[in-house]
C-alpha atoms as a PDB file:
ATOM      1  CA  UNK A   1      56.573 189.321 112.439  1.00  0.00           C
ATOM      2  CA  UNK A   2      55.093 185.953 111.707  1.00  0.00           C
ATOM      3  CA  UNK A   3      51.905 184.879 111.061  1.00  0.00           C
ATOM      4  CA  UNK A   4      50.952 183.425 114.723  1.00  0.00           C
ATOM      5  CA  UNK A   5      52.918 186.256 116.559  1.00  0.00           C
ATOM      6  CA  UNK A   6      50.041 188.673 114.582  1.00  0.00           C
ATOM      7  CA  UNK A   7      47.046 186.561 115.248  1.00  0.00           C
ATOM      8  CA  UNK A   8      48.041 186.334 119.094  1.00  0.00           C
ATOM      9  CA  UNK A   9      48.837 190.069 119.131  1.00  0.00           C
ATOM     10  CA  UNK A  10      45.582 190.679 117.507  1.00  0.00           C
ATOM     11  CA  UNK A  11      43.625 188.423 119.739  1.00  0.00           C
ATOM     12  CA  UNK A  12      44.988 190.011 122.388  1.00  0.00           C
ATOM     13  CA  UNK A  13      44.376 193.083 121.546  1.00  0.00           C
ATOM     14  CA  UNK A  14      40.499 191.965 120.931  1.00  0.00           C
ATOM     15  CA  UNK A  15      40.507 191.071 124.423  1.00  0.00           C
ATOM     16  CA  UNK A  16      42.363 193.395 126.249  1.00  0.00           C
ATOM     17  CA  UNK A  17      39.099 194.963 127.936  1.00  0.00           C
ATOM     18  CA  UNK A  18      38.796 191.047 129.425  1.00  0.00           C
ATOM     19  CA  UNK A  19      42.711 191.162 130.753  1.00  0.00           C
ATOM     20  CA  UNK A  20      43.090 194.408 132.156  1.00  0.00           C
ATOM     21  CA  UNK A  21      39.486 194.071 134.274  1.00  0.00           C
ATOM     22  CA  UNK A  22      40.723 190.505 135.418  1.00  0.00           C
ATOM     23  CA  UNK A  23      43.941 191.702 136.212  1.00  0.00           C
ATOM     24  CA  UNK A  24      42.228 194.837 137.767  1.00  0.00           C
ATOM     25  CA  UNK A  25      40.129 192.029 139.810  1.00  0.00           C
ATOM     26  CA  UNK A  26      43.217 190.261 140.890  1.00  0.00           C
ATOM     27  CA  UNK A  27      44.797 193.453 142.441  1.00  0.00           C
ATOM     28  CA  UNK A  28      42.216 194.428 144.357  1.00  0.00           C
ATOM     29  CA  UNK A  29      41.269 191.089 145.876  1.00  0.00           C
ATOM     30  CA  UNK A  30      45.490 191.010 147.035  1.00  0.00           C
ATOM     31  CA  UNK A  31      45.380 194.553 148.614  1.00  0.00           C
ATOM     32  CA  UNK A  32      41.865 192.971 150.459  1.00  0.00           C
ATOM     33  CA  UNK A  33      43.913 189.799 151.485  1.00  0.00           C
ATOM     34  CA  UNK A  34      46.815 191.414 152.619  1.00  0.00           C
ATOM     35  CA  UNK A  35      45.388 194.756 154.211  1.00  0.00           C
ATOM     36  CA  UNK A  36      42.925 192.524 156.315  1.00  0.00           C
ATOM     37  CA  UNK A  37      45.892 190.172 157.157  1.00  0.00           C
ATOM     38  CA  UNK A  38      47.479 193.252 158.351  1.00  0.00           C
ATOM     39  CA  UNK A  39      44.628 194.359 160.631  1.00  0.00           C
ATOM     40  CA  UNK A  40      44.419 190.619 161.791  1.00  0.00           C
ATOM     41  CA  UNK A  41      48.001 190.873 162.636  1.00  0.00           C
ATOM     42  CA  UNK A  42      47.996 194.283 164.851  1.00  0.00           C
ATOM     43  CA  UNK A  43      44.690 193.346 166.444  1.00  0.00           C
ATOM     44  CA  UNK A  44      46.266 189.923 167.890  1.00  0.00           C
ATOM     45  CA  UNK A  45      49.661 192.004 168.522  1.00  0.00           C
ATOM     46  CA  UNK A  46      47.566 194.662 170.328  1.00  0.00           C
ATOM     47  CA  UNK A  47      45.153 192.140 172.464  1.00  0.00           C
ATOM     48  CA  UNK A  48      48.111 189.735 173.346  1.00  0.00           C
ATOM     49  CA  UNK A  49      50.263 193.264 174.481  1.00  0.00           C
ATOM     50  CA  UNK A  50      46.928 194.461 176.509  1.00  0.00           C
ATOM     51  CA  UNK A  51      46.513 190.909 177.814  1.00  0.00           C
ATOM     52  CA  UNK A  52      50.398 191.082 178.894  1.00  0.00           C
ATOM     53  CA  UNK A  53      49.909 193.926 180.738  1.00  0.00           C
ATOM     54  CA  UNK A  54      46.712 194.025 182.506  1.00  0.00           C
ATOM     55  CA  UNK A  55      47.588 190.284 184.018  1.00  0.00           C
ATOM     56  CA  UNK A  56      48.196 190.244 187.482  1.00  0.00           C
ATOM     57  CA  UNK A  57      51.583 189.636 188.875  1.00  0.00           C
ATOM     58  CA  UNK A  58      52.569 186.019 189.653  1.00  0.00           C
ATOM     59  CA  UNK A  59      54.940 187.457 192.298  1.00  0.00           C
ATOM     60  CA  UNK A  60      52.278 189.484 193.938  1.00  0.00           C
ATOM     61  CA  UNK A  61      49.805 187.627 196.776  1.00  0.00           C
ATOM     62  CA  UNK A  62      46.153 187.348 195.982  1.00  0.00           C
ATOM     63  CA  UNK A  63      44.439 189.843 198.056  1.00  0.00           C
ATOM     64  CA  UNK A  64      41.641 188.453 200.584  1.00  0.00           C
ATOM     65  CA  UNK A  65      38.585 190.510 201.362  1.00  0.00           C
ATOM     66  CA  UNK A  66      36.718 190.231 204.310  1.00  0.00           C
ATOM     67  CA  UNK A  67      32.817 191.357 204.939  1.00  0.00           C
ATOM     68  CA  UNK A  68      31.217 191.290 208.129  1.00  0.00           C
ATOM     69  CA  UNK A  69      27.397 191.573 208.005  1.00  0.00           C
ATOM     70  CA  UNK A  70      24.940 192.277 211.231  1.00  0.00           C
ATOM     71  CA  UNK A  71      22.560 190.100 211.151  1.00  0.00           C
ATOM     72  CA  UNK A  72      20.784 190.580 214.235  1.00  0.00           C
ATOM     73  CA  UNK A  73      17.541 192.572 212.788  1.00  0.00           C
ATOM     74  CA  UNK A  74      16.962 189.425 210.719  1.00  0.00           C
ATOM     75  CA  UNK A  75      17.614 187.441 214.060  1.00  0.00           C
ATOM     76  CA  UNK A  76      14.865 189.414 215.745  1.00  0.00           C
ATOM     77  CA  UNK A  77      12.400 188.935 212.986  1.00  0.00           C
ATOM     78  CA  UNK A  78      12.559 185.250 212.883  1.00  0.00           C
ATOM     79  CA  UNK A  79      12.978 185.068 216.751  1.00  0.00           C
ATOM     80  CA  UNK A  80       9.691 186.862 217.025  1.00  0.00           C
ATOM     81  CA  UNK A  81       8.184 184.652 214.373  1.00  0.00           C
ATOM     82  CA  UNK A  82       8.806 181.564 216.176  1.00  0.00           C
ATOM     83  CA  UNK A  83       7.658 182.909 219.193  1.00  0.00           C
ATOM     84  CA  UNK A  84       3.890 183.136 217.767  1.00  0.00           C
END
């Protein structure tokens, strides 16, 4: 070996406690990127497929709702009040 491959080998080998808890580091902080990627990916998959099929039908008619309220004990009261 020459000189400068033994002085990187041994440099390297001074700082391999550095290198493998940077490159310890650097795998964890991909498996975080990418596993919350993945979650971000099958939570919009799973709203837009939720969205898709609670929406109403286009085809369908809106449905009207009528109320009829009795109003005439409310009528009585102010017609008595006006009387006075």
């Amino acid at each position: 070996m020459s000189q400068a491959k033994v002085d990187r080998y041994k440099e390297e080998k001074k700082n391999r406690k550095k290198i493998m808890a940077k490159e310890k580091r650097q795998w964890f902080l991909t498996q975080l990127v990418l596993g919350l990627l993945g979650i971000a990916i099958v939570g919009w998959i799973g709203v837009s497929a939720y969205q898709a099929i609670t929406a109403p039908s286009k085809d369908a008619p809106a449905e009207v709702k009528n109320y009829t309220l009795d109003t005439s004990a409310l009528d009585d009261y102010l017609a008595s009040l006006t009387e006075e």
